[in-house]
C-alpha atoms as a PDB file:
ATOM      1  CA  UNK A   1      27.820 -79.614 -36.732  1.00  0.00           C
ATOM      2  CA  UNK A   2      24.021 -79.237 -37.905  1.00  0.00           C
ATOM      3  CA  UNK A   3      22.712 -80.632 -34.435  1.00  0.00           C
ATOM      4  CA  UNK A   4      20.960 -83.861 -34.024  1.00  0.00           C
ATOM      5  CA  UNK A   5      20.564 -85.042 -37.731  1.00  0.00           C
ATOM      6  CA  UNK A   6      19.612 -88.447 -36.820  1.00  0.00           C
ATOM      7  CA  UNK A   7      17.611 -88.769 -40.376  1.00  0.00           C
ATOM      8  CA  UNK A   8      20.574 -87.113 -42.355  1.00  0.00           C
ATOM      9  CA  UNK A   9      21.973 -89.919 -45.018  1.00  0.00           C
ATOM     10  CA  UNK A  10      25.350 -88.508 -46.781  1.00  0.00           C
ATOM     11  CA  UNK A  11      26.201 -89.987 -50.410  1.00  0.00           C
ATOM     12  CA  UNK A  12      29.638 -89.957 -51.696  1.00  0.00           C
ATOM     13  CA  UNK A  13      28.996 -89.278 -55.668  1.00  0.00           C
ATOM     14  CA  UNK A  14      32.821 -88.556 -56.776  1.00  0.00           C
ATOM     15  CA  UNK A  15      35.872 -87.014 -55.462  1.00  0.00           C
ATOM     16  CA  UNK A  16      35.148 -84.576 -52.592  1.00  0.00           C
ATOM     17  CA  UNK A  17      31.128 -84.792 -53.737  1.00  0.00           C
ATOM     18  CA  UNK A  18      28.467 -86.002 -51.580  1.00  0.00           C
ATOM     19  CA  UNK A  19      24.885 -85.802 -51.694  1.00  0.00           C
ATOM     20  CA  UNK A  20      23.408 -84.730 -48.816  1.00  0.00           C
ATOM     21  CA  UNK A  21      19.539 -86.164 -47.565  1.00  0.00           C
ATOM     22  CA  UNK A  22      18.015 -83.852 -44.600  1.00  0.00           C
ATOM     23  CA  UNK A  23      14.759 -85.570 -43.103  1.00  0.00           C
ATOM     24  CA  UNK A  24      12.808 -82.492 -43.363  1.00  0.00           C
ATOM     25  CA  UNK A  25      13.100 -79.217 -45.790  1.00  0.00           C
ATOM     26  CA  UNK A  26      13.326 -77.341 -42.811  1.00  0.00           C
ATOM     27  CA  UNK A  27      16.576 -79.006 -41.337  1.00  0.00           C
ATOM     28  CA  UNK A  28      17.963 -78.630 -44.542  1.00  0.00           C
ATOM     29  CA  UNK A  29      17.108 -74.363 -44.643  1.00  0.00           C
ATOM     30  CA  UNK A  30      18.925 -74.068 -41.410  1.00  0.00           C
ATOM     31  CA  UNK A  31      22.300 -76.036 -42.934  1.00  0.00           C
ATOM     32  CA  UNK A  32      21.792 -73.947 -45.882  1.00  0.00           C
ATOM     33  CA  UNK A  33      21.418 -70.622 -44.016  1.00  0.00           C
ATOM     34  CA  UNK A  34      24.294 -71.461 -42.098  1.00  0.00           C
ATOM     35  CA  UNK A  35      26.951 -71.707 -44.324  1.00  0.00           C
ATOM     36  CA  UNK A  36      29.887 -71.393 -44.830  1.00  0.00           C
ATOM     37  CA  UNK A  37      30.600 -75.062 -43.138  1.00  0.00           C
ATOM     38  CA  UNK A  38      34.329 -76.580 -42.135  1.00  0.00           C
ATOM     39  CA  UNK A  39      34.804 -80.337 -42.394  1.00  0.00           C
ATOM     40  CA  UNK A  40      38.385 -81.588 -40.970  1.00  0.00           C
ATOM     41  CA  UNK A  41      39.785 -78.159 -41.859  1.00  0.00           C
ATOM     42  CA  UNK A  42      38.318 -77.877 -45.286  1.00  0.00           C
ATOM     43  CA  UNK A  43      35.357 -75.605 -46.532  1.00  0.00           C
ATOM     44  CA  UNK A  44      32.366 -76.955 -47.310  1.00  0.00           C
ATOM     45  CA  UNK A  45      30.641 -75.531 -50.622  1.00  0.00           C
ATOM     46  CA  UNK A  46      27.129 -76.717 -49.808  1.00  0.00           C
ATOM     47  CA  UNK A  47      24.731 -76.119 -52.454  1.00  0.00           C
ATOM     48  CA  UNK A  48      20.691 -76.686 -53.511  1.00  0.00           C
ATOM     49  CA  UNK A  49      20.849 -79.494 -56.456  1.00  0.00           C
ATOM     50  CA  UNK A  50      18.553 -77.727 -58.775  1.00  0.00           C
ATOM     51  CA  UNK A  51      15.399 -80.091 -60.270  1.00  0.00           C
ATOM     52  CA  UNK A  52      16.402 -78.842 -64.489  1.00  0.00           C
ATOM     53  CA  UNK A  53      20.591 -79.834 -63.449  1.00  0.00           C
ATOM     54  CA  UNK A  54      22.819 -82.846 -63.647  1.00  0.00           C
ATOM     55  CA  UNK A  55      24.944 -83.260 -60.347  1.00  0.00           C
ATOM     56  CA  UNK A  56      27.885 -82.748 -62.504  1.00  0.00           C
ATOM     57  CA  UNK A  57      26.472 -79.463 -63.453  1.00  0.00           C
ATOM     58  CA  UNK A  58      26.227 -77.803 -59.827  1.00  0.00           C
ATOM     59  CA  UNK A  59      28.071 -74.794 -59.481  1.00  0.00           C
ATOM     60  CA  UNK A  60      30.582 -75.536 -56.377  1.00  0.00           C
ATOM     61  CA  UNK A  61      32.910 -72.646 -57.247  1.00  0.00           C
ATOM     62  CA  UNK A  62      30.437 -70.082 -55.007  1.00  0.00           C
ATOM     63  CA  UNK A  63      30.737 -69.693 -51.368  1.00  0.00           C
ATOM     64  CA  UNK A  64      28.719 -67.200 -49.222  1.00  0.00           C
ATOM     65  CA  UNK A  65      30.465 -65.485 -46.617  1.00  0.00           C
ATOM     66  CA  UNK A  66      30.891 -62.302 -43.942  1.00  0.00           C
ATOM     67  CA  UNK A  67      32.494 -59.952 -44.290  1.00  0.00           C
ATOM     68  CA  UNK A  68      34.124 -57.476 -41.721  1.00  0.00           C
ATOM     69  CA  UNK A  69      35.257 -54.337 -43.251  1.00  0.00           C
ATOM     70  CA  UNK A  70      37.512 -52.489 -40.839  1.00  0.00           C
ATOM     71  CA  UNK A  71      39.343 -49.048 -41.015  1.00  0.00           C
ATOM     72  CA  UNK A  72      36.785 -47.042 -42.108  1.00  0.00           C
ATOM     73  CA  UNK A  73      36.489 -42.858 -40.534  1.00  0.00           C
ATOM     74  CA  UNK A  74      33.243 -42.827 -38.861  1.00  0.00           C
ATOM     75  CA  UNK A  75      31.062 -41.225 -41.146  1.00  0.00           C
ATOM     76  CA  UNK A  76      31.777 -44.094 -44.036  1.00  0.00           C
ATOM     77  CA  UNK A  77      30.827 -46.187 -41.778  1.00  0.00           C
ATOM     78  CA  UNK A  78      26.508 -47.070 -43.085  1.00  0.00           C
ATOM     79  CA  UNK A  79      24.816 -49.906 -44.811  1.00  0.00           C
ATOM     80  CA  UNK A  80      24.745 -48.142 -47.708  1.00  0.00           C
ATOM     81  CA  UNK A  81      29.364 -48.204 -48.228  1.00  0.00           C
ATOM     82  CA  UNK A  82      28.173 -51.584 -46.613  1.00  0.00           C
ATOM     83  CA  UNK A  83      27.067 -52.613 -50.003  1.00  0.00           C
ATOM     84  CA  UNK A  84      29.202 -50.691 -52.033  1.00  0.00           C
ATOM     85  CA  UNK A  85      32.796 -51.903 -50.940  1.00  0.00           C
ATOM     86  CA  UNK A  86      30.950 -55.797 -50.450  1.00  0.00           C
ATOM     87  CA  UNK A  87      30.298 -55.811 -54.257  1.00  0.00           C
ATOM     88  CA  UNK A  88      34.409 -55.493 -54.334  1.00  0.00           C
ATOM     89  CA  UNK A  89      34.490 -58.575 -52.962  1.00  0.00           C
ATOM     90  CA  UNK A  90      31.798 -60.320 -54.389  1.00  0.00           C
ATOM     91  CA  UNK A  91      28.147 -60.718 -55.133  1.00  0.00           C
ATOM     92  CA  UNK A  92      26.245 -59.311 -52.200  1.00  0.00           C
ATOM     93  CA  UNK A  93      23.179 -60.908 -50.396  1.00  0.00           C
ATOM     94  CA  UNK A  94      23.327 -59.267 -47.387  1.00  0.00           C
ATOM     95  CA  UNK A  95      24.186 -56.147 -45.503  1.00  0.00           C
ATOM     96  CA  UNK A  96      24.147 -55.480 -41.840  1.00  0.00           C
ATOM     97  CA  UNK A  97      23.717 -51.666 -40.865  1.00  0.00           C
ATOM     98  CA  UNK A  98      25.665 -50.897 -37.717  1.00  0.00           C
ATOM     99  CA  UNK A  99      23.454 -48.680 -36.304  1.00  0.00           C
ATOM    100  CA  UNK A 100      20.326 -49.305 -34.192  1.00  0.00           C
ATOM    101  CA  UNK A 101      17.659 -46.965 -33.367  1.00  0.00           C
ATOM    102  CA  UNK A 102      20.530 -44.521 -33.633  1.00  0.00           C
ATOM    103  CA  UNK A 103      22.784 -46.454 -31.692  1.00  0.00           C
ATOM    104  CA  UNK A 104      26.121 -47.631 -33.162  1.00  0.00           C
ATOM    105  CA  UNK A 105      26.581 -51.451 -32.229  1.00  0.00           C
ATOM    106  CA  UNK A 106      29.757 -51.861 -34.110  1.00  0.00           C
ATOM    107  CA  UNK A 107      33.085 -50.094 -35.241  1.00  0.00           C
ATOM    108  CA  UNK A 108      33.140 -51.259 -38.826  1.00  0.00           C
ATOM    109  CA  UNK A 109      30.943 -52.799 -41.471  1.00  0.00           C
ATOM    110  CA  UNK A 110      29.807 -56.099 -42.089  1.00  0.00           C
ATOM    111  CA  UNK A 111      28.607 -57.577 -45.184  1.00  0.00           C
ATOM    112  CA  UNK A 112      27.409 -61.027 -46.643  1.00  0.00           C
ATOM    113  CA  UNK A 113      28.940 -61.839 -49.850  1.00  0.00           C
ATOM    114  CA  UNK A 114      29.121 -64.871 -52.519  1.00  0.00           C
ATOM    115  CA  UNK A 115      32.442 -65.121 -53.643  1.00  0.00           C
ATOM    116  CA  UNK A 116      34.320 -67.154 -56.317  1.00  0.00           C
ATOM    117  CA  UNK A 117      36.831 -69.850 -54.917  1.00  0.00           C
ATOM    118  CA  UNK A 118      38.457 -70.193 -57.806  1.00  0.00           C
ATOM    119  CA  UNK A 119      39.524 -66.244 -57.343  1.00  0.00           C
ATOM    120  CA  UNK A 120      41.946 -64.784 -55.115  1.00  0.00           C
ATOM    121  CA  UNK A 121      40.609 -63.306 -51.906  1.00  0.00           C
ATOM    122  CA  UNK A 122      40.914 -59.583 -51.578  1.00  0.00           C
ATOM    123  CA  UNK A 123      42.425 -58.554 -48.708  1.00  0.00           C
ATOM    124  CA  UNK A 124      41.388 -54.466 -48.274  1.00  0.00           C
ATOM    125  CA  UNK A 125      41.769 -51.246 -50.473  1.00  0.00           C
ATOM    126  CA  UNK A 126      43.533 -47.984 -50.171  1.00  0.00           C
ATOM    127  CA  UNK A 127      40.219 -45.373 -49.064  1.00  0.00           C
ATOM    128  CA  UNK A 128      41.200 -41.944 -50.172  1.00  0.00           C
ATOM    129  CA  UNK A 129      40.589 -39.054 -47.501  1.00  0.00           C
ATOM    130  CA  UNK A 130      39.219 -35.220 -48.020  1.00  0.00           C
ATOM    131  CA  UNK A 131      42.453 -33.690 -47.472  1.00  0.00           C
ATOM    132  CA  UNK A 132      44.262 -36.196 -50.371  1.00  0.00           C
ATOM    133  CA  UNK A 133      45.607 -38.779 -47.627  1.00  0.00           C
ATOM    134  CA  UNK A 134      45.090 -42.471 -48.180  1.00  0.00           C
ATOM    135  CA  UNK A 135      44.600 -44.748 -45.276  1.00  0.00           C
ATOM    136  CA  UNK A 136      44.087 -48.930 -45.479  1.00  0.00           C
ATOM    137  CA  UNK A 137      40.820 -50.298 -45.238  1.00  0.00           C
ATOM    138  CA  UNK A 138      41.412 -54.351 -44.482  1.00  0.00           C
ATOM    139  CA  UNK A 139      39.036 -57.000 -44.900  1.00  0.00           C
ATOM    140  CA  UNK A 140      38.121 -59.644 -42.833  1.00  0.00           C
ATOM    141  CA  UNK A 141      36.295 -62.930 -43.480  1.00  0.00           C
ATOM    142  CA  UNK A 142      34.458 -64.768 -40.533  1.00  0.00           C
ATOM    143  CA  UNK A 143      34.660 -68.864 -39.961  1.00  0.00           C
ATOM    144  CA  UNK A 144      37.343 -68.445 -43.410  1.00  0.00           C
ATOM    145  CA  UNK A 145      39.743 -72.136 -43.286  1.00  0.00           C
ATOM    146  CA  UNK A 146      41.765 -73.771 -45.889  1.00  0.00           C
ATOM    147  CA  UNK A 147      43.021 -70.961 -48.175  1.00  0.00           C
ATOM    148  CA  UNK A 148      46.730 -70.808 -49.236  1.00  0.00           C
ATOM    149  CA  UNK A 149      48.810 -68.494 -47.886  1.00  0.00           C
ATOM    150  CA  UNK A 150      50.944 -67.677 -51.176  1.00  0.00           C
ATOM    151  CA  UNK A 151      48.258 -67.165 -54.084  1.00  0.00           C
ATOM    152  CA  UNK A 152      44.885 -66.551 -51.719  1.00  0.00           C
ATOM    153  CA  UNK A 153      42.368 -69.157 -53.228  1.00  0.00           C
ATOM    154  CA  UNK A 154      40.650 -71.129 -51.070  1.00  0.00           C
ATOM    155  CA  UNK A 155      41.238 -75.134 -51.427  1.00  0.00           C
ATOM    156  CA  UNK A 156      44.561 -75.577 -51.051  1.00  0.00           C
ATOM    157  CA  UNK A 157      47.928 -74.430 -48.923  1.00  0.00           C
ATOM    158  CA  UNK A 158      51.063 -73.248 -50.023  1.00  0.00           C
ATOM    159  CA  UNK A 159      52.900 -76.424 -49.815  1.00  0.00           C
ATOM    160  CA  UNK A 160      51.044 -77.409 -52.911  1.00  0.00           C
ATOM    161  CA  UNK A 161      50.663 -73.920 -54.638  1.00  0.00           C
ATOM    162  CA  UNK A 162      52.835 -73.359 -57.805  1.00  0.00           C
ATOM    163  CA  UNK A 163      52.130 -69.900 -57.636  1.00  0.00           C
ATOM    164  CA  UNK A 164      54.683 -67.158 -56.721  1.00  0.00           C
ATOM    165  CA  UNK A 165      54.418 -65.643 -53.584  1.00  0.00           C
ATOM    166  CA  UNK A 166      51.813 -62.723 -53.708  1.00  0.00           C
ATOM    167  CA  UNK A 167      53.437 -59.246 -51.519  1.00  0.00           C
ATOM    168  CA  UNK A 168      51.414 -56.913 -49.464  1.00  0.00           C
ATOM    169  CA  UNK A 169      50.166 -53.702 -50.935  1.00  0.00           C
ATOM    170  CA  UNK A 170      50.741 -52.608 -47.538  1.00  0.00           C
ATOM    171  CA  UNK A 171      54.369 -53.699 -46.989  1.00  0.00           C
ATOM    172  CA  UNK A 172      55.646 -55.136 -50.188  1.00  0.00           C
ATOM    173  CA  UNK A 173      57.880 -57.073 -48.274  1.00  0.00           C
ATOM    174  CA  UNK A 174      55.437 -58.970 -46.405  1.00  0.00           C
ATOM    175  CA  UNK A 175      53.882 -61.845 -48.162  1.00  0.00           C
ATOM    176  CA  UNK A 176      49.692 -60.594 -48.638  1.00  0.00           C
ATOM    177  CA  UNK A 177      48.111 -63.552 -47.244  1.00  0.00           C
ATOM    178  CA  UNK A 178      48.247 -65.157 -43.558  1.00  0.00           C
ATOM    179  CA  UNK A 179      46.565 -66.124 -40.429  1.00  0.00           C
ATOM    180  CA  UNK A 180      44.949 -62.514 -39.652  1.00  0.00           C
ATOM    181  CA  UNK A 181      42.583 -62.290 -42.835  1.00  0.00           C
ATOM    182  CA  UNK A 182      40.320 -64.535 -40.749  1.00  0.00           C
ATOM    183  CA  UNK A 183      38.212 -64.341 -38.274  1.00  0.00           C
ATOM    184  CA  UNK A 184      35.180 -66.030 -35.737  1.00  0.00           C
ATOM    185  CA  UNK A 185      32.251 -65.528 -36.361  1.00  0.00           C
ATOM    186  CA  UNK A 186      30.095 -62.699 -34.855  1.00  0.00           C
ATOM    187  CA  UNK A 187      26.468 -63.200 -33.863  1.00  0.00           C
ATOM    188  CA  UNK A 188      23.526 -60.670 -35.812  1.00  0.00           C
ATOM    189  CA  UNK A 189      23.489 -56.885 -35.336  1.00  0.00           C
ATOM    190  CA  UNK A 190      20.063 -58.498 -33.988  1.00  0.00           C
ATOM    191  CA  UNK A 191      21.513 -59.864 -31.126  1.00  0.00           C
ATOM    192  CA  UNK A 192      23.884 -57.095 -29.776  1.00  0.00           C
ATOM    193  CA  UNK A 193      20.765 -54.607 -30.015  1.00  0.00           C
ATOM    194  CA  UNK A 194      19.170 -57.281 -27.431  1.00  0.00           C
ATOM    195  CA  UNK A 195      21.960 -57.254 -24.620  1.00  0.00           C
ATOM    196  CA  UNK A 196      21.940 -54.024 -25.023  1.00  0.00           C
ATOM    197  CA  UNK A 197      18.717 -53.330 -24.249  1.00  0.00           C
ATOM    198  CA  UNK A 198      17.772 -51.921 -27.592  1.00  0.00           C
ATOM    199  CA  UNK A 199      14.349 -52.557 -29.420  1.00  0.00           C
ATOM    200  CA  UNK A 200      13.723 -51.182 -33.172  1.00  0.00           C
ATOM    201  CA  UNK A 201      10.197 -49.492 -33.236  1.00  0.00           C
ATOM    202  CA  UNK A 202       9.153 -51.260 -35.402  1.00  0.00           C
ATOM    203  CA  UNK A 203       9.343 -54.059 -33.108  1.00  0.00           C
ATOM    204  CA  UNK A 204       8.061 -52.543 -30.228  1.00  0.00           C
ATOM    205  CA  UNK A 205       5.102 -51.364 -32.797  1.00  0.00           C
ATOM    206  CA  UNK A 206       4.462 -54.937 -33.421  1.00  0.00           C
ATOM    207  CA  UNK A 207       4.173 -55.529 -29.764  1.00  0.00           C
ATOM    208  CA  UNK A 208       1.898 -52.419 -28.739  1.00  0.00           C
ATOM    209  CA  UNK A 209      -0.289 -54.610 -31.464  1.00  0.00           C
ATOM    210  CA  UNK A 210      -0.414 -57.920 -30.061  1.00  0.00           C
ATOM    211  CA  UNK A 211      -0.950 -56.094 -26.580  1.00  0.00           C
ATOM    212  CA  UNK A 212      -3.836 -54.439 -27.954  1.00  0.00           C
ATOM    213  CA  UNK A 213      -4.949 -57.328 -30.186  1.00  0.00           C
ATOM    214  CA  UNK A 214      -4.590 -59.924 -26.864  1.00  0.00           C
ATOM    215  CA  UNK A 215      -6.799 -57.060 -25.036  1.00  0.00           C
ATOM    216  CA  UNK A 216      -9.674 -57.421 -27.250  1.00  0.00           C
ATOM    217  CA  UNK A 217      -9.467 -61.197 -26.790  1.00  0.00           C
ATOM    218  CA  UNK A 218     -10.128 -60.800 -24.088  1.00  0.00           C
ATOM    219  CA  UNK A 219     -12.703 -58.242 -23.711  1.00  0.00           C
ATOM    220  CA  UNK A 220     -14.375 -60.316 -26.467  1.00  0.00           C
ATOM    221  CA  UNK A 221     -14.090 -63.598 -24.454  1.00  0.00           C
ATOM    222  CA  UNK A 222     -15.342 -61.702 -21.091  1.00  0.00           C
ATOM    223  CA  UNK A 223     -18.602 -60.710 -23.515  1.00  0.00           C
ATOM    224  CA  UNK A 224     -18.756 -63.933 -24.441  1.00  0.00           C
ATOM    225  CA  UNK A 225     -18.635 -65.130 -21.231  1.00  0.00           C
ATOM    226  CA  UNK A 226     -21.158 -63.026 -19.965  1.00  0.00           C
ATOM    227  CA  UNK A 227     -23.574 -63.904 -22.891  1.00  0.00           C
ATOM    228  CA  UNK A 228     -23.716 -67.940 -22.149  1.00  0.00           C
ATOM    229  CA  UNK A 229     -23.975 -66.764 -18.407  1.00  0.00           C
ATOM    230  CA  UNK A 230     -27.159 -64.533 -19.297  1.00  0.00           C
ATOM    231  CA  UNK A 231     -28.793 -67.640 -21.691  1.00  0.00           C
ATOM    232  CA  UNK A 232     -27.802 -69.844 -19.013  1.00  0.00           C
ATOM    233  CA  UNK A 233     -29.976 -67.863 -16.783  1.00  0.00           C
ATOM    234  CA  UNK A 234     -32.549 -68.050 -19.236  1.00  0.00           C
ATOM    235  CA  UNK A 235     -32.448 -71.619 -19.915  1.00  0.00           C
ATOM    236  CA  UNK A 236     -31.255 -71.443 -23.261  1.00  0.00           C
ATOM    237  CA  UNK A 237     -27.735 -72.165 -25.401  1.00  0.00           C
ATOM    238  CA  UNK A 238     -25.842 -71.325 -29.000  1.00  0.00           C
ATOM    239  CA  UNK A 239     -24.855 -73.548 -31.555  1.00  0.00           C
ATOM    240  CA  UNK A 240     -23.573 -72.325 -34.748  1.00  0.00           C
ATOM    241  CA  UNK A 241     -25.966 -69.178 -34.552  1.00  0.00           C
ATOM    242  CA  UNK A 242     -29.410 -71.176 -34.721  1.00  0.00           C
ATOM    243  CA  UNK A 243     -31.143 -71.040 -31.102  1.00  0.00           C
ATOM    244  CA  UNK A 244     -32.882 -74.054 -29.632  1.00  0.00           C
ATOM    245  CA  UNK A 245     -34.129 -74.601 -26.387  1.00  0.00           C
END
């Protein structure tokens, strides 16, 4: 799942524990970055083994993850209620703003959160309207696997839960948690902007830079050019600023 990891060496250290050994601090970034992870149907809490911590003090209980935030009237829909209704979830460390250069790329929000696996997942909110009216605002969770249908913690599946069954706040007679509080994946804001055609200025600054920056190049290496041609012509060359002939 992390490519060709030819160099990776896995160490079992205790139940459902493994050490894992990238060959290069960059492979392991990208596996890290990546995350949330699904082995054989099961997340994967994959976690930096801090230099001052035992490995039985590592902190698996936190698992970053996006969020999709849908059911929102257009104008709640910014990065700033981004952040807001994410820290509902959990701890936020990222927020994607829908809009581009003015342009909206998406119909709802989407935020990055670290949440607690040991807590039940939240599955929306009621959002109250201007004229007193309350409409559902449901969550979503991208690449989410292996939580349990009756109490909403990730790690195991109702078969095994000795919790009682928890009801919609929706439709109390529906049970809260199923297949549809998942969901794939969705490539950056980043990306969309880019089949679409859009570029943020400040991109297209950086480019007018490196445009003008390559042109001096090479105006400077045409000089340049022309000044060995000229000492050529006169017999003469440069080394490190001291002339010789």
């Amino acid at each position: 799942m992390w490519g060709d990891q030819q160099g990776l060496v896995i160490i079992n250290v205790g139940p459902n524990s493994f050490i894992l050994n990238f060959k290069s601090p960059e492979e392991a970034r990208r596996a890290y970055d990546g995350r949330p992870w699904r082995i054989e149907g099961h997340m994967l809490s994959l976690q930096w083994w801090s230099s001052n911590l035992s490995i039985d003090e590592v902190n698996y209980n936190q698992l970053p993850i996006w969020v999709q935030i849908h059911g929102l009237p257009y104008d709640k829909i910014n990065i700033k209620n981004d952040e807001k209704i994410g820290a509902i979830v959990g701890r936020v460390i990222g927020a994607e703003d829908p809009f581009v250069e003015g342009n909206m790329l998406r119909s709802f929000l989407r935020v990055r959160v670290e949440i607690n696996v040991q807590m039940a997942l939240k599955t929306g909110f009621w959002f109250k309207r201007n004229d007193g009216s309350h409409s559902w605002v449901e969550f979503k969770y991208e690449k989410l696997y292996d939580y349990c249908y009756k109490c909403g913690r990730i790690g195991h599946d109702k078969r095994a839960c000795m919790e009682e069954l928890v009801r919609s706040l929706v439709n109390p007679e529906m049970p809260r948690y199923g297949p549809e509080l998942t969901t794939l994946g969705l490539k950056s804001i980043e990306n969309e902007a880019r089949k679409a055609g859009i570029r943020r200025r400040k991109e297209e600054q950086n480019n007018w830079v490196e445009e003008l920056w390559e042109a001096h190049e090479r105006s400077w290496q045409g000089r340049e050019w022309l000044k060995r041609q000229s000492q050529k012509d006169r017999g003469e060359s440069s080394l490190g600023g001291v002339r010789s002939s």
